[in-house]
Protein backbone atom coordinates (compact mmCIF):
# COMPACT_ATOMS: atom_id res chain seq x y z
CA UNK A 1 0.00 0.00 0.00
CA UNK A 2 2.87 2.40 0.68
CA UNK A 3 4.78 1.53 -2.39
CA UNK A 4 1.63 2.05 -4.46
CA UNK A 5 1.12 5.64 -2.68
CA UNK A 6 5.43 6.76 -3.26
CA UNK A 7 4.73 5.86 -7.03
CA UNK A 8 1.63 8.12 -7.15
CA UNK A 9 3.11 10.55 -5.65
CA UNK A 10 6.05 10.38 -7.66
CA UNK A 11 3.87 9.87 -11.15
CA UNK A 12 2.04 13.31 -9.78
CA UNK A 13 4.64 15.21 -9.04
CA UNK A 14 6.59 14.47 -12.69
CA UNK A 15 3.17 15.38 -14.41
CA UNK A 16 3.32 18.52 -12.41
CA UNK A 17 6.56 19.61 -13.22
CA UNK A 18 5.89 18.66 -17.08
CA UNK A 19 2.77 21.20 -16.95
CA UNK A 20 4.78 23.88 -15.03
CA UNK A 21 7.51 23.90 -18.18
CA UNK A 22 4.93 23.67 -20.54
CA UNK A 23 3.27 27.13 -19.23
CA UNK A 24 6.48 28.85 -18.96
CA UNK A 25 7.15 28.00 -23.04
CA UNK A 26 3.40 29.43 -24.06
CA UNK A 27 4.40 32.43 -21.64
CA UNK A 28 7.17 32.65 -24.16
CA UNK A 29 6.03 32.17 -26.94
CA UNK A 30 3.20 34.39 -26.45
CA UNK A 31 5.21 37.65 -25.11
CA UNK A 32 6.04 38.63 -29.05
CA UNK A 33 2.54 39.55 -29.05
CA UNK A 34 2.41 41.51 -25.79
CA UNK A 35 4.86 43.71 -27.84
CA UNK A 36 2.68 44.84 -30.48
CA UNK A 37 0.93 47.59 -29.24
CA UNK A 38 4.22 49.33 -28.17
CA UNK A 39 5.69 49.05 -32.19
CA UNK A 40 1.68 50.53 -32.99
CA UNK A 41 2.77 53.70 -30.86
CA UNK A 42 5.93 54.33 -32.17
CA UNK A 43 4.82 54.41 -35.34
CA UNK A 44 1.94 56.56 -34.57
CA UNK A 45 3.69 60.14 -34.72
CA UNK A 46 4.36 59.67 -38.82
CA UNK A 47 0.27 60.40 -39.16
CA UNK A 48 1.13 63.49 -37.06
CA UNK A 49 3.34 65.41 -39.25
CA UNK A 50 2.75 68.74 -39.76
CA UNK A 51 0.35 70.02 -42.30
CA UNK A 52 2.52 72.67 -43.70
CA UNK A 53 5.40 70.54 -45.68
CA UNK A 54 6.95 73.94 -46.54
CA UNK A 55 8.16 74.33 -42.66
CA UNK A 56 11.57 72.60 -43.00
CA UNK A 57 12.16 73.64 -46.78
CA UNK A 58 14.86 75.91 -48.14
CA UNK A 59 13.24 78.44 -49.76
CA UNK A 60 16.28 79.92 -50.94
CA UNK A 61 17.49 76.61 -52.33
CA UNK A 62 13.63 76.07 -53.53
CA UNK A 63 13.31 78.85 -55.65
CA UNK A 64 17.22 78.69 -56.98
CA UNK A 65 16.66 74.88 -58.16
CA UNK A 66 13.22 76.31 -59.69
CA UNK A 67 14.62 78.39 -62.30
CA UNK A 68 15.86 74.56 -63.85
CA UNK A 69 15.90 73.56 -66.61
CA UNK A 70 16.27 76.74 -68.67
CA UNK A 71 14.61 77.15 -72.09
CA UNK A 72 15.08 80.21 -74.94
CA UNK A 73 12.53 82.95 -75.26
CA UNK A 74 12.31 86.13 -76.02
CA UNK A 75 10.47 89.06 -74.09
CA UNK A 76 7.47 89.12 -75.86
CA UNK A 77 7.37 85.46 -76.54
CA UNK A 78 7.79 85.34 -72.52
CA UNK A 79 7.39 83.04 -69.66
CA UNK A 80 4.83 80.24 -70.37
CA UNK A 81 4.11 78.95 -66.19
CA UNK A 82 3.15 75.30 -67.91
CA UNK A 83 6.67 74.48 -68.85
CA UNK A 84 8.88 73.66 -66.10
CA UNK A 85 12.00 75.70 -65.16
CA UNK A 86 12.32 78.98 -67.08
CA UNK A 87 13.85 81.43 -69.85
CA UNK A 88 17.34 82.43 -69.94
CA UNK A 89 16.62 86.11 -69.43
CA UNK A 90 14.87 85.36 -65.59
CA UNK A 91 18.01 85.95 -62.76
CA UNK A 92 15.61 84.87 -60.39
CA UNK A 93 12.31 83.90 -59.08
CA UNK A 94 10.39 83.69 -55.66
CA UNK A 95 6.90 82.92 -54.35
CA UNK A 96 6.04 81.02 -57.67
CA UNK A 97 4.81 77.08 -57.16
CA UNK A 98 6.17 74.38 -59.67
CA UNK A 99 4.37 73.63 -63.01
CA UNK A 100 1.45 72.00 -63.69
CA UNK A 101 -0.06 71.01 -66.71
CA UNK A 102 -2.11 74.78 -66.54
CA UNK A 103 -0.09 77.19 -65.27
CA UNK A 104 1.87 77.56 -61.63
CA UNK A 105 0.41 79.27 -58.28
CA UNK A 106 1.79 81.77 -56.47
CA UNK A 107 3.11 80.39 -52.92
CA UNK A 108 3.24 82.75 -49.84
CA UNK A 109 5.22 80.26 -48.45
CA UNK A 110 7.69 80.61 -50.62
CA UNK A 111 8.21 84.60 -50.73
CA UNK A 112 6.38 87.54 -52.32
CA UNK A 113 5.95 86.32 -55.56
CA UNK A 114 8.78 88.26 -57.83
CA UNK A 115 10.46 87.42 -60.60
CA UNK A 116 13.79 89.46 -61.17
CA UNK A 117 15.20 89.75 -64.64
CA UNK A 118 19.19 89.49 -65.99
CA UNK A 119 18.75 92.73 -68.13
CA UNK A 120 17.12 96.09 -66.94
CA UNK A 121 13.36 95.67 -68.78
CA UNK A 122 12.58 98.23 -71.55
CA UNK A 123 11.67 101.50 -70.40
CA UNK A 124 8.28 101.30 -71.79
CA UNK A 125 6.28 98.00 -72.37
CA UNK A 126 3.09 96.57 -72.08
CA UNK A 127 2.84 93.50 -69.38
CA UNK A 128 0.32 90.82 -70.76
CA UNK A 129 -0.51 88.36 -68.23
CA UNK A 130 -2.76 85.58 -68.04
CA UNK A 131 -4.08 84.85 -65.02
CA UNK A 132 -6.92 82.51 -63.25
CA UNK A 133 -7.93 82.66 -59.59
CA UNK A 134 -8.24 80.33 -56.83
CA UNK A 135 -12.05 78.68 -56.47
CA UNK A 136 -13.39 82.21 -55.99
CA UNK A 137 -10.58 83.51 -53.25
CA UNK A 138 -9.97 86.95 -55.32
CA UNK A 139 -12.70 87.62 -57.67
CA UNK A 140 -13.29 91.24 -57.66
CA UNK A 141 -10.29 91.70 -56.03
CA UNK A 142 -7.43 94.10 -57.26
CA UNK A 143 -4.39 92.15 -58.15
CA UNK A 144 -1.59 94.41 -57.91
CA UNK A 145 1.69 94.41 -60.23
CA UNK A 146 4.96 96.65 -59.43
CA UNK A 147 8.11 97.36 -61.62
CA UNK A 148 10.57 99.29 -60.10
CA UNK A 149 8.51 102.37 -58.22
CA UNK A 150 5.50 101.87 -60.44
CA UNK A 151 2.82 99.84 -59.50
CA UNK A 152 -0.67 99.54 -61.52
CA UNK A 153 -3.26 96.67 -60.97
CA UNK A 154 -6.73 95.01 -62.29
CA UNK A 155 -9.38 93.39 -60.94
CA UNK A 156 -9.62 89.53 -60.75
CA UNK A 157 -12.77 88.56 -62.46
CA UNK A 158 -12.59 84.95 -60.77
CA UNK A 159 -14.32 82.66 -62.95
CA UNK A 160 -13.09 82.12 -66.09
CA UNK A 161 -9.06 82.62 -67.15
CA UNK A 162 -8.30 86.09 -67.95
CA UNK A 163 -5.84 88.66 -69.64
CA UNK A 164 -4.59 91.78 -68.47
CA UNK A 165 -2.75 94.20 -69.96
CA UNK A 166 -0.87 96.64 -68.17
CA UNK A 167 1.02 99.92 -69.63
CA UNK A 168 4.68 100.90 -67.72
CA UNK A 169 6.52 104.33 -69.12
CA UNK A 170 9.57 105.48 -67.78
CA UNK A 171 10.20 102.14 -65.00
CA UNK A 172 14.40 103.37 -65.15
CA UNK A 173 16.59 100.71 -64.63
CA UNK A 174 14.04 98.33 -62.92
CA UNK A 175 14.64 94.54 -63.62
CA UNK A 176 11.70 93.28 -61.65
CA UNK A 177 8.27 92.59 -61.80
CA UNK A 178 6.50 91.81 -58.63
CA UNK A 179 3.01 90.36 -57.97
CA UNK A 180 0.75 91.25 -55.03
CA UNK A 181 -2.38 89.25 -54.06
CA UNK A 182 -4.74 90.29 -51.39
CA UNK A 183 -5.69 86.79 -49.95
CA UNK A 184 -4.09 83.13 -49.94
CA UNK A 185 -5.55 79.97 -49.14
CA UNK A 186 -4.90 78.26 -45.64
CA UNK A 187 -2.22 75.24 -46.29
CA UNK A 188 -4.05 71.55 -45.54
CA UNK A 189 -3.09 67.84 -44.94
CA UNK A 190 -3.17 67.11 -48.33
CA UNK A 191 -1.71 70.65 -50.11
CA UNK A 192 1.08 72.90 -47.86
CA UNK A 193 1.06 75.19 -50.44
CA UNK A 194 -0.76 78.88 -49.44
CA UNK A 195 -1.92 79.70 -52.67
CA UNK A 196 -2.57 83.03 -53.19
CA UNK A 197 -3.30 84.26 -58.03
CA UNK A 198 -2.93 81.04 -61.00
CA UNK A 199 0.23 82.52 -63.21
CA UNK A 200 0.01 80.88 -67.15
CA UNK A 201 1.66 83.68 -69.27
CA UNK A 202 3.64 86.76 -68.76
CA UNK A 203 4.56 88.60 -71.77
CA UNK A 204 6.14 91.79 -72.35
CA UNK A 205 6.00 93.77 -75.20
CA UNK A 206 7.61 97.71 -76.53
């Protein structure tokens, strides 16, 4: 009777030990899991970027790398915004978007919109530029356009694309033509830009 009760015991305490290892190797195996969530929160921060891309960027470096790659034109055969880079006779540029298959927008975030050329402009042209506006943001709102210490402007009708022509006597040496717009559009998640007047020609003829 004892011998039978040492063997039990014996037999019980082996199966006991067996199911203590086997829930330490399911502990085991199952911590991988436990781990998860933490690799879920440290990837969480990428979906909270900033909205405004434009933040970290170089504008200087931006609007340098813009002007490229250069193309031939003439003044009054001009800047077409659909093409991308620009013509030899542009120095520099600021506060201009890059092409699309219309036109570029101006960017706040990148600068007043200007664009500077290598030669002083004639001392009397006319400035033709085509223009379109933003959903509505500047219709019937003056768009104003200074060379040198001149500055003349026209109203943004807003819903179709449209042509201005402006008439500049006397500018002096000025080799710059810059573009004011009363209101820009808020950046978003999906476009950092702050877009302000839709640029697709800019021509200048004597």
């Amino acid at each position: 009777m004892k011998k039978f009760t040492r063997q039990t015991l014996l037999a019980a305490s082996v199966a006991g030990l067996i199911a203590l290892t086997g829930c330490e190797r399911a502990t085991e195996t199952a911590a991988p899991a436990a781990a998860a969530p933490a690799q879920a929160d440290a990837a969480a921060p990428v979906s909270q970027a900033p909205a405004d891309a434009n933040a970290g960027v170089d504008v200087a470096a931006y609007n340098a790398n813009a002007l490229l790659p250069r193309y031939t034109a003439t003044l009054s055969e001009g800047i077409e915004f659909t093409k991308q880079g620009y013509p030899e006779f542009i120095a520099e540029v600021s506060g201009i978007s890059g092409a699309e298959a219309w036109g570029r927008w101006t960017d706040a975030n990148l600068g007043p919109a200007k664009l500077r050329f290598r030669e002083p402009l004639p001392q009397s042209f006319t400035l033709q530029l085509k223009v379109r506006d933003f959903f509505g943001l500047n219709e019937k709102q003056k768009i104003s356009v200074r060379v040198g210490t001149q500055e003349q402007g026209f109203i943004l009708l807003g819903k179709e694309d449209q042509v201005a022509e402006l008439r500049f006597e006397g500018v002096g040496d000025a080799d710059s033509i810059a573009i004011s717009v009363p209101k820009t559009a808020d950046p978003t998640a999906t476009d950092p830009r702050s877009i302000g007047l839709g640029l697709i020609s800019l021509k200048i003829r004597e």
